[in-house]
N, C-alpha and C. Protein backbone atom coordinates (compact mmCIF):
# COMPACT_ATOMS: atom_id res chain seq x y z
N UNK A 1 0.84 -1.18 0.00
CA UNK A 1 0.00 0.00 0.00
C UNK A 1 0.89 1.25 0.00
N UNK A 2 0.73 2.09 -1.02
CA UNK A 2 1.45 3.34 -0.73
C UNK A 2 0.80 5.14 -0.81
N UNK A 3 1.39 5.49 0.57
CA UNK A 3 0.68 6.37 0.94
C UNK A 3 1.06 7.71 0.36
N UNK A 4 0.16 8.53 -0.53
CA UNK A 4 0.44 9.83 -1.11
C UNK A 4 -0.17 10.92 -0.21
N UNK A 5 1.09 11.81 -0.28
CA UNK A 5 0.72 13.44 0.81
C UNK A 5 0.76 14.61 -0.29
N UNK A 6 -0.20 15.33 -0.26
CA UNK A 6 -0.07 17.09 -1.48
C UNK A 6 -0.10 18.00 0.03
N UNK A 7 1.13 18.79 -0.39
CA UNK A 7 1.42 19.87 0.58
C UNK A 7 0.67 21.09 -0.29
N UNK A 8 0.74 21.86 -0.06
CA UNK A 8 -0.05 23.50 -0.64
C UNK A 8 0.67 24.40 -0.19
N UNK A 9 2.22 25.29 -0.80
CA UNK A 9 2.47 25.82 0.06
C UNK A 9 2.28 27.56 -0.81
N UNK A 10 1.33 28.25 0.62
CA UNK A 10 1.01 29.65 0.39
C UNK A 10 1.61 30.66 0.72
N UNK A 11 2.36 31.43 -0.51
CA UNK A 11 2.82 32.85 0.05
C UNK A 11 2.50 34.29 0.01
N UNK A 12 2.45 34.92 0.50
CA UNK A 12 1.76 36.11 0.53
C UNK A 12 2.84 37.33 0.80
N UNK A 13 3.40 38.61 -0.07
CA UNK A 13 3.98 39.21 -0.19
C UNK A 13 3.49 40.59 -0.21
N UNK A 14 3.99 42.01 0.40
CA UNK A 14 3.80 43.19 0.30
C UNK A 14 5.12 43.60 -0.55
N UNK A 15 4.59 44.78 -1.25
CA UNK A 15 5.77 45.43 -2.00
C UNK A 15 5.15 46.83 -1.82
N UNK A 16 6.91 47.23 -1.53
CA UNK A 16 6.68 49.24 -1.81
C UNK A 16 7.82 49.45 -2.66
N UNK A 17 7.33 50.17 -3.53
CA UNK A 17 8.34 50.78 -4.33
C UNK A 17 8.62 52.02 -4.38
N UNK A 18 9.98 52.74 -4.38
CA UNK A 18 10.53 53.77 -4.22
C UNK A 18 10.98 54.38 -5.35
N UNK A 19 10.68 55.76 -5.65
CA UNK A 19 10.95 55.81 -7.12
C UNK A 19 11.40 57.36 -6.83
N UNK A 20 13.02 57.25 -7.01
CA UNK A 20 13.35 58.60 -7.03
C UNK A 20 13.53 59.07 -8.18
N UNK A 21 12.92 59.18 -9.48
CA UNK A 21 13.25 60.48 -10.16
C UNK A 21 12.05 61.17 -10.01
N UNK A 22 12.59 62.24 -9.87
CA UNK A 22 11.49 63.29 -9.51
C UNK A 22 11.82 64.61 -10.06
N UNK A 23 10.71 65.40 -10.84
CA UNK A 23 11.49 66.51 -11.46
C UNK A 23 9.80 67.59 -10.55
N UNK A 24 10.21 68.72 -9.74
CA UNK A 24 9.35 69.56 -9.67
C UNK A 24 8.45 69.67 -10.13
N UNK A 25 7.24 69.54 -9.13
CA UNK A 25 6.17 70.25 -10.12
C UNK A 25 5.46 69.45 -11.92
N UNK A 26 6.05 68.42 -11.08
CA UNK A 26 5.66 67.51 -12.98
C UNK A 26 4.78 66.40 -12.42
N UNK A 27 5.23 65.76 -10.70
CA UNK A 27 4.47 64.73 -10.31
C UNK A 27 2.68 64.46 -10.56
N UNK A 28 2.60 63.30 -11.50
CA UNK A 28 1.30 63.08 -11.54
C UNK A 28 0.88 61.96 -11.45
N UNK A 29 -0.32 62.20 -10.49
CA UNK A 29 -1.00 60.85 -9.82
C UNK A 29 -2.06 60.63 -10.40
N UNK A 30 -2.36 58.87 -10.17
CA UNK A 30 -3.73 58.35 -11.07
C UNK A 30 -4.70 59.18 -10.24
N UNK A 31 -5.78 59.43 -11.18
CA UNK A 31 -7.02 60.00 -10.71
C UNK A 31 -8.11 59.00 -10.29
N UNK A 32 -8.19 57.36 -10.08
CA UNK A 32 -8.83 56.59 -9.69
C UNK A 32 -7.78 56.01 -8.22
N UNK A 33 -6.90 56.23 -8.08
CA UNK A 33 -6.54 55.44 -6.38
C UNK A 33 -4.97 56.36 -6.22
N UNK A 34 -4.67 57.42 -6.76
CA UNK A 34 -3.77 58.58 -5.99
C UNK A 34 -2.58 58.00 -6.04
N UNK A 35 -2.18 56.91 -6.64
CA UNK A 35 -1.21 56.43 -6.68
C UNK A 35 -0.11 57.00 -7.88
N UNK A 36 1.08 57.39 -7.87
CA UNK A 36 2.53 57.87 -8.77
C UNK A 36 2.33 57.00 -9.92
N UNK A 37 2.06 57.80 -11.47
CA UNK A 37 1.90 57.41 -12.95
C UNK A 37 3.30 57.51 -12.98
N UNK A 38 3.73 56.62 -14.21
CA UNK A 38 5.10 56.58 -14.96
C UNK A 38 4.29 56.15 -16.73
N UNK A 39 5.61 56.51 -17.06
CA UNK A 39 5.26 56.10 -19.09
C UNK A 39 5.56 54.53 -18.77
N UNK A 40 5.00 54.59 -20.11
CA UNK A 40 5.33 52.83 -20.47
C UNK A 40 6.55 52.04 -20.60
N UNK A 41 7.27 53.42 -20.94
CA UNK A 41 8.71 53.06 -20.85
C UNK A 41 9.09 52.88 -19.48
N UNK A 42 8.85 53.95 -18.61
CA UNK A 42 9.73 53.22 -16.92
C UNK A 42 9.10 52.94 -16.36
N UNK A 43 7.69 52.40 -16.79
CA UNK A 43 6.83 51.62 -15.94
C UNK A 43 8.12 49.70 -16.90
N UNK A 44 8.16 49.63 -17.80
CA UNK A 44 8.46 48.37 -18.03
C UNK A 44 9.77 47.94 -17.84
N UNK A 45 10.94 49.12 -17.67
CA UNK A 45 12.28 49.12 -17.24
C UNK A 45 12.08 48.95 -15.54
N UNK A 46 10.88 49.53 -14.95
CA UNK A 46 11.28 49.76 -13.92
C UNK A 46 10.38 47.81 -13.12
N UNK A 47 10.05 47.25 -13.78
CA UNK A 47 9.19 45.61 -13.63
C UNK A 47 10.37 44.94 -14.37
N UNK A 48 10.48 45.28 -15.14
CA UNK A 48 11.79 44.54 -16.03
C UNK A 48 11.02 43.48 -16.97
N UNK A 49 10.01 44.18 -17.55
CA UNK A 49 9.28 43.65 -18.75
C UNK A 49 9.53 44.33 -19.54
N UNK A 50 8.72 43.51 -21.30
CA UNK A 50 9.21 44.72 -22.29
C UNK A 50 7.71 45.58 -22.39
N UNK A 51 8.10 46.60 -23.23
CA UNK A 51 6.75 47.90 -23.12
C UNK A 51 5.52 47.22 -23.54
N UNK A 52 5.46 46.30 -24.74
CA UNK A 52 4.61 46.07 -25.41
C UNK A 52 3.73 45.38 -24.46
N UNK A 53 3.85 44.39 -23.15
CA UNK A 53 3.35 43.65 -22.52
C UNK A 53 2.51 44.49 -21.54
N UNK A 54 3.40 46.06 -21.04
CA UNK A 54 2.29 47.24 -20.66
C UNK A 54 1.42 47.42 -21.32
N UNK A 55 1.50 48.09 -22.72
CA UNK A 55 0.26 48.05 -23.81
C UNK A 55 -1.01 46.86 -23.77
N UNK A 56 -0.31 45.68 -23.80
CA UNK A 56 -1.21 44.44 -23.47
C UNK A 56 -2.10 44.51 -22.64
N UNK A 57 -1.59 45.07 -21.13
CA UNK A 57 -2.37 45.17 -19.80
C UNK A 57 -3.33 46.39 -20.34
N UNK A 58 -2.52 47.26 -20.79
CA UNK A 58 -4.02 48.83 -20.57
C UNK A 58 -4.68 48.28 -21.92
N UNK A 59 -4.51 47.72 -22.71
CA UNK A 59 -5.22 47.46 -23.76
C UNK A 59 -7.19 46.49 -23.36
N UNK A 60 -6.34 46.04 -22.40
CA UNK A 60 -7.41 44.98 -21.65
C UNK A 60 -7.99 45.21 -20.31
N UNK A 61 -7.88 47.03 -20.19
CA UNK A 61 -8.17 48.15 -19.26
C UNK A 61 -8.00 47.36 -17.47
N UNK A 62 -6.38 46.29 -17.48
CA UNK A 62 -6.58 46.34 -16.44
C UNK A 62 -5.96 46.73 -15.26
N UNK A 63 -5.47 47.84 -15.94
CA UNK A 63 -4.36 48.46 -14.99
C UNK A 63 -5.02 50.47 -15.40
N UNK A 64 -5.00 51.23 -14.56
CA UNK A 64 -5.35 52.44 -14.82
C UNK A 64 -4.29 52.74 -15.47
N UNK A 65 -4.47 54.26 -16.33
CA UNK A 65 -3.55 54.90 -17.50
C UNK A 65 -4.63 55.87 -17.46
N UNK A 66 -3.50 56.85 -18.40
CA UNK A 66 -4.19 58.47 -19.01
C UNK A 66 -3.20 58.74 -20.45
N UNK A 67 -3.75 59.30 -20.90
CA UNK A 67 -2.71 59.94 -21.85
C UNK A 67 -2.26 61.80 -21.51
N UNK A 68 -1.05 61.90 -21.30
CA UNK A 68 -0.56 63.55 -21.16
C UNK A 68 -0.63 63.66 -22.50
N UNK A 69 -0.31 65.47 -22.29
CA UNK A 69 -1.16 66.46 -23.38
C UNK A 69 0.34 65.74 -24.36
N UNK A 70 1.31 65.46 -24.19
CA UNK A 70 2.71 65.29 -25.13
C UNK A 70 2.03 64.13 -26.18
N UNK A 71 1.46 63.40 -25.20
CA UNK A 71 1.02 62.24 -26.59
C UNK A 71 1.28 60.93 -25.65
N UNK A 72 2.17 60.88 -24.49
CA UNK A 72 2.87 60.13 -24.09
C UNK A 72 1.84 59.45 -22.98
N UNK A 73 1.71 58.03 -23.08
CA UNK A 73 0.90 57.48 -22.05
C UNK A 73 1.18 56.69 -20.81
N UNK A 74 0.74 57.59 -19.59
CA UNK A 74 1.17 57.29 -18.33
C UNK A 74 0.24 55.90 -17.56
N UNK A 75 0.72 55.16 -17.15
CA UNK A 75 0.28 54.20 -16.28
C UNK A 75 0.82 54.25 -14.97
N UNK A 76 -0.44 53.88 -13.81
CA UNK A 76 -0.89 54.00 -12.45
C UNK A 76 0.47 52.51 -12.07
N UNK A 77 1.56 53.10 -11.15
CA UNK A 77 2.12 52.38 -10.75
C UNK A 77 1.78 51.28 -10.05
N UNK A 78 0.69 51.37 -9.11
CA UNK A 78 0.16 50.68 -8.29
C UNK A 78 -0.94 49.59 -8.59
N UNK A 79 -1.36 50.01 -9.65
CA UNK A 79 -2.42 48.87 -10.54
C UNK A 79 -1.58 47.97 -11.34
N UNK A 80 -0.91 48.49 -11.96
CA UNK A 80 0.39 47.61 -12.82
C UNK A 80 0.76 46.41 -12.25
N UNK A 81 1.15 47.15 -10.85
CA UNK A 81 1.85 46.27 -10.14
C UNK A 81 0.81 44.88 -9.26
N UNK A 82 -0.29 45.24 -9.14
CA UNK A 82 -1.53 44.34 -8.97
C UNK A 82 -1.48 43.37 -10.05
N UNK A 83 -1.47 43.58 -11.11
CA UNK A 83 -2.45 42.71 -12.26
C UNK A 83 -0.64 41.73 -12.47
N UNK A 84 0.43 42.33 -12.36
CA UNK A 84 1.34 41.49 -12.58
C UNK A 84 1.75 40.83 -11.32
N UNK A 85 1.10 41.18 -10.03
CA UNK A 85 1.31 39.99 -8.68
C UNK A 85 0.41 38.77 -9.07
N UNK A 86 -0.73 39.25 -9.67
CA UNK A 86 -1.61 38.80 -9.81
C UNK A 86 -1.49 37.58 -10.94
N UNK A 87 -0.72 37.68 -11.98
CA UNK A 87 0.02 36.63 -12.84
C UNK A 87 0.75 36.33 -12.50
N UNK A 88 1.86 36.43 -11.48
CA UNK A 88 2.89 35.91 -10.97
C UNK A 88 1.96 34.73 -9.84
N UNK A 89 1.11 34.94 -9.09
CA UNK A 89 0.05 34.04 -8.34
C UNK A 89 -0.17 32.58 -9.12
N UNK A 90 -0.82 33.55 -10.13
CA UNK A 90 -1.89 32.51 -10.83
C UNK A 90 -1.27 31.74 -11.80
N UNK A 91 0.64 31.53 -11.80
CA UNK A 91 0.93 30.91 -13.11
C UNK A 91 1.70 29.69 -12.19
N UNK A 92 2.08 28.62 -12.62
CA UNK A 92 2.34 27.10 -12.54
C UNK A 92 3.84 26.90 -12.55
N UNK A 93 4.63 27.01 -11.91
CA UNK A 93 5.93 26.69 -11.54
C UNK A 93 6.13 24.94 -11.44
């Protein structure tokens, strides 16, 4: 007779991120949860993904974004960072 055991093991993580560039008077926060916007560019340098996979997320509205008057589109640091804990959770190691 042989006896089989399934362990489950659960982890649960906080993250803060610190983001010193800062230029006067330029800081802008999402208007749905107050949280520090970055472009797509150092939102994906700063996860260490490539840009296009940002585009992917706001494309599929699930991370907040805006577009500034330059053309250039800012995403909500703090949602970003949700929807990619959130695939890091839910994927199969």
């Amino acid at each position: 007779m042989e006896i089989k055991r399934n362990f489950e093991i659960v982890i649960a993580t906080n993250r803060r991120y610190v983001i010193r560039q800062y230029t006067p008077g330029k800081e802008i926060v999402c208007a749905k949860c107050g949280e520090a916007m970055l472009t797509t560019e150092q939102s994906a340098n700063f996860f260490g993904i490539k840009q296009r996979r940002v585009f992917q997320i706001i494309e599929t509205d699930a991370a907040h974004f805006t577009e500034a008057e330059a053309g250039a589109t800012l995403v909500c640091l703090a949602s970003l960072a949700a929807v990619l804990d959130g695939e890091l959770r839910g994927s199969t190691v």
